[in-house]
Protein backbone atom coordinates (compact mmCIF):
# COMPACT_ATOMS: atom_id res chain seq x y z
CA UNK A 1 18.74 -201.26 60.13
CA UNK A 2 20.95 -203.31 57.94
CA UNK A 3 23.89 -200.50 56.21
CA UNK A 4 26.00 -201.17 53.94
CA UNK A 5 28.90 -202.83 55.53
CA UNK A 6 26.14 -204.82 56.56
CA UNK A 7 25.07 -206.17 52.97
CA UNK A 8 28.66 -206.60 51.52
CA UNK A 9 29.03 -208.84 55.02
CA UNK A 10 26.04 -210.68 54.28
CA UNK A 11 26.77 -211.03 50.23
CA UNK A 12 30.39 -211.78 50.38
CA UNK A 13 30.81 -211.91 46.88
CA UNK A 14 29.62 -207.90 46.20
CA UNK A 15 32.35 -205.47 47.25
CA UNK A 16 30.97 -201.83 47.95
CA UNK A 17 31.88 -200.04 44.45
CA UNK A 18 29.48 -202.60 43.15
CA UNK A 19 26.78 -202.11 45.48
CA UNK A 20 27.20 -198.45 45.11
CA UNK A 21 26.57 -198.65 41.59
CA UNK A 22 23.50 -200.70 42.01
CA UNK A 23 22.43 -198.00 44.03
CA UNK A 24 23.33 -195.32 41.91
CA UNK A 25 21.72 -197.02 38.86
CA UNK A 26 18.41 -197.05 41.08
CA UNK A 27 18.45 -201.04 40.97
CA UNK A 28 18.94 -201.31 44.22
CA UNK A 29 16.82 -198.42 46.38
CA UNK A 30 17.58 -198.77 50.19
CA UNK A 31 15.74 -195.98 52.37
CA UNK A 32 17.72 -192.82 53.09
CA UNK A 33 18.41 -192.26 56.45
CA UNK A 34 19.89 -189.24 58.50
CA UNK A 35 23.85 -190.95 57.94
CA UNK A 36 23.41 -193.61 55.35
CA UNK A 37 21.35 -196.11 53.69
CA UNK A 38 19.20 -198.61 55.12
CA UNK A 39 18.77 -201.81 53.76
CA UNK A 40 15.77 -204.36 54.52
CA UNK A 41 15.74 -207.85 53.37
CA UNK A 42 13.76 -207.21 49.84
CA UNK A 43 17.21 -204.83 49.02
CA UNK A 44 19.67 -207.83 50.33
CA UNK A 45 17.34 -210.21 47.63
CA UNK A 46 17.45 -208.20 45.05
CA UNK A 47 21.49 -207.66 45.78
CA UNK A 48 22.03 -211.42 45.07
CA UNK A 49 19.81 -211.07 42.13
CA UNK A 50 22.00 -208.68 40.48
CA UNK A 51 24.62 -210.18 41.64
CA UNK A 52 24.01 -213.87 40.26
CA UNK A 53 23.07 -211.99 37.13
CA UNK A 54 25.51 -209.93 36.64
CA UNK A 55 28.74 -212.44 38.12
CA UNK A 56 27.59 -215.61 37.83
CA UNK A 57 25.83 -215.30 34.60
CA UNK A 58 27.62 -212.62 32.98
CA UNK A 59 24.39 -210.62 32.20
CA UNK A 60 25.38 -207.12 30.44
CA UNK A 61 24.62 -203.97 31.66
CA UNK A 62 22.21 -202.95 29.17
CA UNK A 63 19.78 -206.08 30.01
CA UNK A 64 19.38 -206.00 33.63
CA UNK A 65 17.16 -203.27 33.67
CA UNK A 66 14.98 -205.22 31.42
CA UNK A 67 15.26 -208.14 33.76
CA UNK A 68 14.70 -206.21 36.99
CA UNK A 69 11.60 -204.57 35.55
CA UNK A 70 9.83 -207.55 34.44
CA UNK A 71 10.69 -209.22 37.77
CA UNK A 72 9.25 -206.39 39.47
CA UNK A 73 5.92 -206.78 37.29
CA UNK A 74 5.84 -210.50 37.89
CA UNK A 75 6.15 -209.54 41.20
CA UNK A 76 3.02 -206.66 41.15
CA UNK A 77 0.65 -209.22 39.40
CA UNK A 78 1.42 -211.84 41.89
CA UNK A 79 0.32 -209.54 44.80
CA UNK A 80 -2.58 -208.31 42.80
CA UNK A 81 -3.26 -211.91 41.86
CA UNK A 82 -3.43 -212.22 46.19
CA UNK A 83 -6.07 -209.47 46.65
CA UNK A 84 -8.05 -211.02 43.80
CA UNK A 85 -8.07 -214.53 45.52
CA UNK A 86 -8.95 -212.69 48.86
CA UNK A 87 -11.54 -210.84 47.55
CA UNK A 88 -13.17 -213.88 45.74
CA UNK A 89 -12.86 -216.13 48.95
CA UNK A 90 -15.27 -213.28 50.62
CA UNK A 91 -17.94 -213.71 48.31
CA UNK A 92 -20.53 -216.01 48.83
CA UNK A 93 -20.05 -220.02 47.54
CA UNK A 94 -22.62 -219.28 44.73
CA UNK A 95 -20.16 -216.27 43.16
CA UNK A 96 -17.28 -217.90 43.66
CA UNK A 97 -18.77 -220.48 41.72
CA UNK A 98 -19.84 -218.36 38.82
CA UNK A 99 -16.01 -216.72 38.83
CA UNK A 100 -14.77 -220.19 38.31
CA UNK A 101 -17.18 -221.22 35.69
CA UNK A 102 -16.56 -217.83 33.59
CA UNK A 103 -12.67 -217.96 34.20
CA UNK A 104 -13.32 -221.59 32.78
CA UNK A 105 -15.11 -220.57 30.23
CA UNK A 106 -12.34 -218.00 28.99
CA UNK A 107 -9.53 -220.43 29.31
């Protein structure tokens, strides 16, 4: 379990009013446990995210929610995008070749 001394350790530059914020403001959403929060290593990411955004490049407030959710659908359509390929590689060479031709086709 990685708390939250843990992730202003790891992301020196985030001090824990920050972080608590982040958490607060639902951009950041460790699992509750029975003390505190846990952290895994998707949570430390998307720490530095917000924090290169909102340090480094001096993003405002009111846009990194914006940001954050079309990371996170980037991020849904690239693991839907996965299953798609998966599901395609199953098929038999003659379908996979008629999905390429009509994805082709539509291009």
């Amino acid at each position: 379990m990685i708390t939250e001394n843990d992730v202003i350790e790891i992301v020196k530059t985030v001090d824990r009013g920050q972080l608590r914020v982040w958490v607060r403001e639902r951009w950041v959403c460790p699992a509750q446990g029975t003390e505190e929060a846990a952290y895994n290593e998707a949570d430390i990411a998307r720490v530095r995210l917000l924090d290169m955004l909102a340090n480094e490049l001096q993003v405002g407030t009111e846009a990194i929610p914006i940001i954050l959710s079309l990371i996170d659908q980037i991020h849904d359509m690239r693991a839907q995008m996965r299953v798609l390929d998966e599901v395609i590689s199953d098929q038999p060479e003659d379908i996979r070749m008629q999905v390429l031709r009509q994805a082709l086709d539509r291009c």
